[in-house]
C-alpha atoms as a PDB file:
ATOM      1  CA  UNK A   1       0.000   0.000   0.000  1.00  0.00           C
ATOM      2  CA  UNK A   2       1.211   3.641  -0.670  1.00  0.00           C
ATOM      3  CA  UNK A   3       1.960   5.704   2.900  1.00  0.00           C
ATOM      4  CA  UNK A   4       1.853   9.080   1.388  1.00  0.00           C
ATOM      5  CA  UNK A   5      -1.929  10.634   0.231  1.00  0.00           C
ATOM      6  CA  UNK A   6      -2.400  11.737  -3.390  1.00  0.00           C
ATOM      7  CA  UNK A   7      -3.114  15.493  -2.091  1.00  0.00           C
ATOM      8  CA  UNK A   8       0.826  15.106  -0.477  1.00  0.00           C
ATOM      9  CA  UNK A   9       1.975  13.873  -3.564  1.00  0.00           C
ATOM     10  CA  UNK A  10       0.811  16.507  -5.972  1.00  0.00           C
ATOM     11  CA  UNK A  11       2.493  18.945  -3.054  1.00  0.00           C
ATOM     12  CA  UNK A  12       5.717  17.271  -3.516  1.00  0.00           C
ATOM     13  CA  UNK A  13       5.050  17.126  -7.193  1.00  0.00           C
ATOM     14  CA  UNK A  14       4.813  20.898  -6.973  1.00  0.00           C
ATOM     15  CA  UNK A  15       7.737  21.839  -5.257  1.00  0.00           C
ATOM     16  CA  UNK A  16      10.375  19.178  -6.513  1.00  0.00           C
ATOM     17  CA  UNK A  17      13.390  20.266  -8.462  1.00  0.00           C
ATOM     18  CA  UNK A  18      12.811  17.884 -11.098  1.00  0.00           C
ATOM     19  CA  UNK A  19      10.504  15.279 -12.118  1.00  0.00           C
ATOM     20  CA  UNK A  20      13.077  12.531 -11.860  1.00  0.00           C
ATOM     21  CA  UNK A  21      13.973  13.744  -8.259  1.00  0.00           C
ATOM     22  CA  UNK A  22       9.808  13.629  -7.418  1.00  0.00           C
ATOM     23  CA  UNK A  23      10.278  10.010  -9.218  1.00  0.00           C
ATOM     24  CA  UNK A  24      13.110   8.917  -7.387  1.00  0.00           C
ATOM     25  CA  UNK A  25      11.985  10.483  -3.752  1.00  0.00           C
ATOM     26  CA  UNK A  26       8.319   8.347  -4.265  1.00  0.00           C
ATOM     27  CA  UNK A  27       9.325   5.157  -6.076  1.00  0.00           C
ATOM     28  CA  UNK A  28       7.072   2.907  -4.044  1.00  0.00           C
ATOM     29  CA  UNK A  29       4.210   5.084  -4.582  1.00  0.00           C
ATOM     30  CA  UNK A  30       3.575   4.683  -7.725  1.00  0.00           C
ATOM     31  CA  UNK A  31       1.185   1.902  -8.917  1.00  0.00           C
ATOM     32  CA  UNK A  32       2.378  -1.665 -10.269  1.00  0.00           C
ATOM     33  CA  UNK A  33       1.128  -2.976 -13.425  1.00  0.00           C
ATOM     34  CA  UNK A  34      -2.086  -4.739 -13.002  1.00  0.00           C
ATOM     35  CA  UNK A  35      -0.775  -8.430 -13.613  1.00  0.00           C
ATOM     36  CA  UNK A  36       2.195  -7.683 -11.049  1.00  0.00           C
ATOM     37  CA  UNK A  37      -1.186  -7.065  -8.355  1.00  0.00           C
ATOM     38  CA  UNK A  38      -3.636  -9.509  -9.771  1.00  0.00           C
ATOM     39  CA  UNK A  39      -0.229 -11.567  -8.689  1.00  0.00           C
ATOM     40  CA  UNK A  40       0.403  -9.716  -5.140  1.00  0.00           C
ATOM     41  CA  UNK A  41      -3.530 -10.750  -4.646  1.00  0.00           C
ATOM     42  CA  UNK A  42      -2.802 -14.375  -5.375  1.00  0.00           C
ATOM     43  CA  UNK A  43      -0.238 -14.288  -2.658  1.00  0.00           C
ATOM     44  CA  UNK A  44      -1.832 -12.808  -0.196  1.00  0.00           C
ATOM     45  CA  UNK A  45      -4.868 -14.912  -0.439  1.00  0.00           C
ATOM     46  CA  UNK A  46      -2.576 -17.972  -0.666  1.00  0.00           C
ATOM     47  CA  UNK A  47      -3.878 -18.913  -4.135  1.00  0.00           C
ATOM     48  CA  UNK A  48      -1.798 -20.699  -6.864  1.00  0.00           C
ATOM     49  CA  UNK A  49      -2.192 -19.549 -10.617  1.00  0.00           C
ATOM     50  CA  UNK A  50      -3.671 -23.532 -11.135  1.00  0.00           C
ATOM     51  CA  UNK A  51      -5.503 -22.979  -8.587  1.00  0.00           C
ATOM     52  CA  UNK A  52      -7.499 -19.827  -9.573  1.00  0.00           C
ATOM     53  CA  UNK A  53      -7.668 -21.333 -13.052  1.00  0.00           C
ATOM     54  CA  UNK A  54      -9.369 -24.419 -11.626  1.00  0.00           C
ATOM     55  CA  UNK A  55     -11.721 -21.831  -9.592  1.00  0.00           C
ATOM     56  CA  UNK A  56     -12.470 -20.321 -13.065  1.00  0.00           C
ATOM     57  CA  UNK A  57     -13.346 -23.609 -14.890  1.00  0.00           C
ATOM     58  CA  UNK A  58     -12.056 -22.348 -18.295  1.00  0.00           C
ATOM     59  CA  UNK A  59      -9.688 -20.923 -20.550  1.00  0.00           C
ATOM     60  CA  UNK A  60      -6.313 -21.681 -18.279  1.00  0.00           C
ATOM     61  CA  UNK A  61      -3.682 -19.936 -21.573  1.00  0.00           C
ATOM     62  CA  UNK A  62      -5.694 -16.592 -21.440  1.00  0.00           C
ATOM     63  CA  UNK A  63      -6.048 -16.317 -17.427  1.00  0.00           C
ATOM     64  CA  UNK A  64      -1.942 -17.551 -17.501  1.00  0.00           C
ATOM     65  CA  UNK A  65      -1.636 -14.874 -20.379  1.00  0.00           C
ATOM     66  CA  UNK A  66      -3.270 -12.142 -17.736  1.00  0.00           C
ATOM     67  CA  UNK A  67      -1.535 -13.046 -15.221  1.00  0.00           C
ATOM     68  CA  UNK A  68       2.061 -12.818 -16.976  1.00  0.00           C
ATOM     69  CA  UNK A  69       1.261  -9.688 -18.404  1.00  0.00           C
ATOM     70  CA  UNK A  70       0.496 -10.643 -21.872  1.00  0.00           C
ATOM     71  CA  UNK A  71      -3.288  -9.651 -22.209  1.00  0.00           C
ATOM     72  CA  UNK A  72      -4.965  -7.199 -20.728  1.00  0.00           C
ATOM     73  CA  UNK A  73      -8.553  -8.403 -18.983  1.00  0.00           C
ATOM     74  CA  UNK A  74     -11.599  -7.275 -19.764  1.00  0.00           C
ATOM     75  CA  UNK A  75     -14.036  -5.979 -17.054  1.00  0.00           C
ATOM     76  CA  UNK A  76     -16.257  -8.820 -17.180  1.00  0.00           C
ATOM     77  CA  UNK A  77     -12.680 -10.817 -16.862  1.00  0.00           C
ATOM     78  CA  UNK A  78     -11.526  -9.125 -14.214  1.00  0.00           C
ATOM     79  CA  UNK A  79     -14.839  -9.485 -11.962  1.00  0.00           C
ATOM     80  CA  UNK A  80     -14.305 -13.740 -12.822  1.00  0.00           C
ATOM     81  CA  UNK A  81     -10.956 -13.175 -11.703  1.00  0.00           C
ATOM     82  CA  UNK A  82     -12.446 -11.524  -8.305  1.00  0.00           C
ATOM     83  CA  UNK A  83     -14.934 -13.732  -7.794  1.00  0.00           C
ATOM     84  CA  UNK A  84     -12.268 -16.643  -7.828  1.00  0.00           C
ATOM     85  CA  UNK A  85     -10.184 -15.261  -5.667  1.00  0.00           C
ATOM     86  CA  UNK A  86     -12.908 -14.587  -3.312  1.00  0.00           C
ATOM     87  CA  UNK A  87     -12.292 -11.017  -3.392  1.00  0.00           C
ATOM     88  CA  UNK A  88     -14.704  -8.995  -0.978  1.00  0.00           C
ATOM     89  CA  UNK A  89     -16.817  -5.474  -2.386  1.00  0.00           C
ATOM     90  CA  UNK A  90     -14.659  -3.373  -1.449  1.00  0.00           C
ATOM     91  CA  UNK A  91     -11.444  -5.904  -2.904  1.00  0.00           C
ATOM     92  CA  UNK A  92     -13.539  -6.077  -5.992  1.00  0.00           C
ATOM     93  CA  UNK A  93     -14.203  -2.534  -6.507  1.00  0.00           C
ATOM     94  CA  UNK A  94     -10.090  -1.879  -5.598  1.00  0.00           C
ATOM     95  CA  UNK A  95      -9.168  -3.977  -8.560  1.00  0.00           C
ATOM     96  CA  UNK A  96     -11.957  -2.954 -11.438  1.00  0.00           C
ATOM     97  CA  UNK A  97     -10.623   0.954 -10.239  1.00  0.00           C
ATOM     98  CA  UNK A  98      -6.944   0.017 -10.567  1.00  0.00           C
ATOM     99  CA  UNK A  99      -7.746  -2.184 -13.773  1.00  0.00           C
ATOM    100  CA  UNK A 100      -9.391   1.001 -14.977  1.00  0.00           C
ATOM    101  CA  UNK A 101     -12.815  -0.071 -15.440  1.00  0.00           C
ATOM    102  CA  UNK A 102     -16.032   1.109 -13.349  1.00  0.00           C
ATOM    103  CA  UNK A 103     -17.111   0.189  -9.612  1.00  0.00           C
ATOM    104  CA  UNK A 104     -19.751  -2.195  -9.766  1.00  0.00           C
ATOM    105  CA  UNK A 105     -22.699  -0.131  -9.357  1.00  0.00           C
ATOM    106  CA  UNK A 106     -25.572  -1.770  -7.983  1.00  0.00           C
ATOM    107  CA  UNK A 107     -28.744   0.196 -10.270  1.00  0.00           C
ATOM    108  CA  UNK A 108     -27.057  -2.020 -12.979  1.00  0.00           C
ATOM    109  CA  UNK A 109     -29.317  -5.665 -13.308  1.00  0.00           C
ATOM    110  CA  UNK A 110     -25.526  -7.627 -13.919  1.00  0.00           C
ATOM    111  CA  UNK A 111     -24.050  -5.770 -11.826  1.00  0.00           C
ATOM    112  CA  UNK A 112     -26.101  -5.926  -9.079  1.00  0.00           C
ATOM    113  CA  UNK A 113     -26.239  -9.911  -9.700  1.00  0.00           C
ATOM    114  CA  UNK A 114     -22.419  -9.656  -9.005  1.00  0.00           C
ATOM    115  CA  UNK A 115     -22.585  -7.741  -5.933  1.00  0.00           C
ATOM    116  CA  UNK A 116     -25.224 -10.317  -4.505  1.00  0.00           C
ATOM    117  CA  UNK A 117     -22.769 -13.404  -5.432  1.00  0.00           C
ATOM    118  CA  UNK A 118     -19.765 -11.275  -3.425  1.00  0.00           C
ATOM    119  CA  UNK A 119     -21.821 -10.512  -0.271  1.00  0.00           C
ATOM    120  CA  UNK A 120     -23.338 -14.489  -0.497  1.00  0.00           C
ATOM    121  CA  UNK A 121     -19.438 -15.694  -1.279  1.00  0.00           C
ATOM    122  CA  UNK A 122     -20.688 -17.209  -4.044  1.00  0.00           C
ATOM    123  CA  UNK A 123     -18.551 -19.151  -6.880  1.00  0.00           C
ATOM    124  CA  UNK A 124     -17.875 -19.057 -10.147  1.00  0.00           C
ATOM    125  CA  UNK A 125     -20.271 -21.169 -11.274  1.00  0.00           C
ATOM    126  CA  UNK A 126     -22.855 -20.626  -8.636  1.00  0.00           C
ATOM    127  CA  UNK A 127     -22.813 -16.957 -10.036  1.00  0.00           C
ATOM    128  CA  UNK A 128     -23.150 -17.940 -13.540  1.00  0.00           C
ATOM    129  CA  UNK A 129     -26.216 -20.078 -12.813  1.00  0.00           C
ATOM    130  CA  UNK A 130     -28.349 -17.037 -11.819  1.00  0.00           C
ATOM    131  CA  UNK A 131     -26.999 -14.956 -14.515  1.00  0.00           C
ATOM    132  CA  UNK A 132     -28.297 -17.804 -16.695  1.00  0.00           C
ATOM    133  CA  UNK A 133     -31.749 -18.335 -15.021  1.00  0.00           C
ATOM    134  CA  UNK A 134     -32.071 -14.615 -15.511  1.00  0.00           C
ATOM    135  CA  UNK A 135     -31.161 -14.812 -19.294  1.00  0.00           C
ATOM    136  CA  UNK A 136     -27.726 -11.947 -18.584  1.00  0.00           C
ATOM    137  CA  UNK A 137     -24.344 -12.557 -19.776  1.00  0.00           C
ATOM    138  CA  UNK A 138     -22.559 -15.171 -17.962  1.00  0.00           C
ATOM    139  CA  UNK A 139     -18.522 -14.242 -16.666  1.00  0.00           C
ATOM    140  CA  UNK A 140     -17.028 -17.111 -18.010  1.00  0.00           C
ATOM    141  CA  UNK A 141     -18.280 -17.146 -21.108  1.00  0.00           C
ATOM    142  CA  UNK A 142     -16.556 -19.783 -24.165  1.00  0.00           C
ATOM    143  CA  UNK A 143     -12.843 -17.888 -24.634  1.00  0.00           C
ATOM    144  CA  UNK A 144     -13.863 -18.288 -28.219  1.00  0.00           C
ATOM    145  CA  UNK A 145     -16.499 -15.298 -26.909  1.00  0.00           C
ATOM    146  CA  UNK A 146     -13.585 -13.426 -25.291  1.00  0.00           C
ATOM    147  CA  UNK A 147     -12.963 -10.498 -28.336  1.00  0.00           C
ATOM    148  CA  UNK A 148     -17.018 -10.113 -28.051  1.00  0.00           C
ATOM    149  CA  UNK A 149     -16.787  -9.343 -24.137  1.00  0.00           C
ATOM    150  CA  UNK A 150     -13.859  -6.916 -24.798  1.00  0.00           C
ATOM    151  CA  UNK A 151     -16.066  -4.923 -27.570  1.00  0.00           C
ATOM    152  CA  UNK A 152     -19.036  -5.039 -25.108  1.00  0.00           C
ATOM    153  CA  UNK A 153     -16.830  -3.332 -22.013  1.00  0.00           C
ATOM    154  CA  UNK A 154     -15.341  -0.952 -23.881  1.00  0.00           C
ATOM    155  CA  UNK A 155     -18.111   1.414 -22.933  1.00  0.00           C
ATOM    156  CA  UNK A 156     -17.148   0.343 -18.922  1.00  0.00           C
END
């Protein structure tokens, strides 16, 4: 976690000699690239890579690909990803902000289906099965379907 605020930040931003000094000064505040967290996340909750990718029940090479840094997930991705790992609201939320995609946001029908699975600690699977009884886009879909969910959360 970063010890120093934003709002301190852009102070020390302001007053530095140089950007490279500011850079130097604050090296551990600046973010890590979203597969080197996805990987601190693992870690922390004591997860293997096989292990999320059996959680995930699909497409091991592209969730190996996201985790090495080779692809970049999708929003829909990145909330399977969560719900693997077990990853509470607030967790989840964290990650789709530093993925750069939108907070779930509960007036949303699939998104709210999502925030019901996290507070019920729901699975993969279990999710998927009401997002199928209620007809909505499932977050494991075929990886065959995995250029369509990019194209549909480019709008996230």
């Amino acid at each position: 976690m970063h010890e120093k605020d934003t709002d301190e930040l852009v102070e020390e931003l302001k007053i530095s000699p140089s950007i490279e000094t500011f850079q130097q000064q604050n090296k551990n505040e600046f973010t890590i690239p979203l597969y080197q967290y996805l990987n601190k996340l693992l870690a922390e909750k004591q997860l293997s890579k096989s292990e999320l990718v059996e959680k995930i029940h699909y497409g091991d090479k592209h969730i190996y690909h996201i985790l090495s840094g080779l692809k970049k997930p999708s929003r829909k991705k990145l909330l399977t990803i969560a719900r693997a790992m077990e990853l509470n609201l607030d967790e989840t939320n964290y990650l789709l902000r530093y993925g750069g995609f939108a907070v779930l946001y509960v007036r949303d029908i699939w998104d709210s289906v999502i925030i019901r699975s996290i507070e019920k600690n729901l699975t993969v699977m279990e999710t998927n099965d009401i997002l199928d009884q209620l007809g909505l886009p499932l977050l494991n879909a075929n990886p065959k379907d995995e250029n369509k969910d990019d194209a549909e959360n480019k709008g996230d």
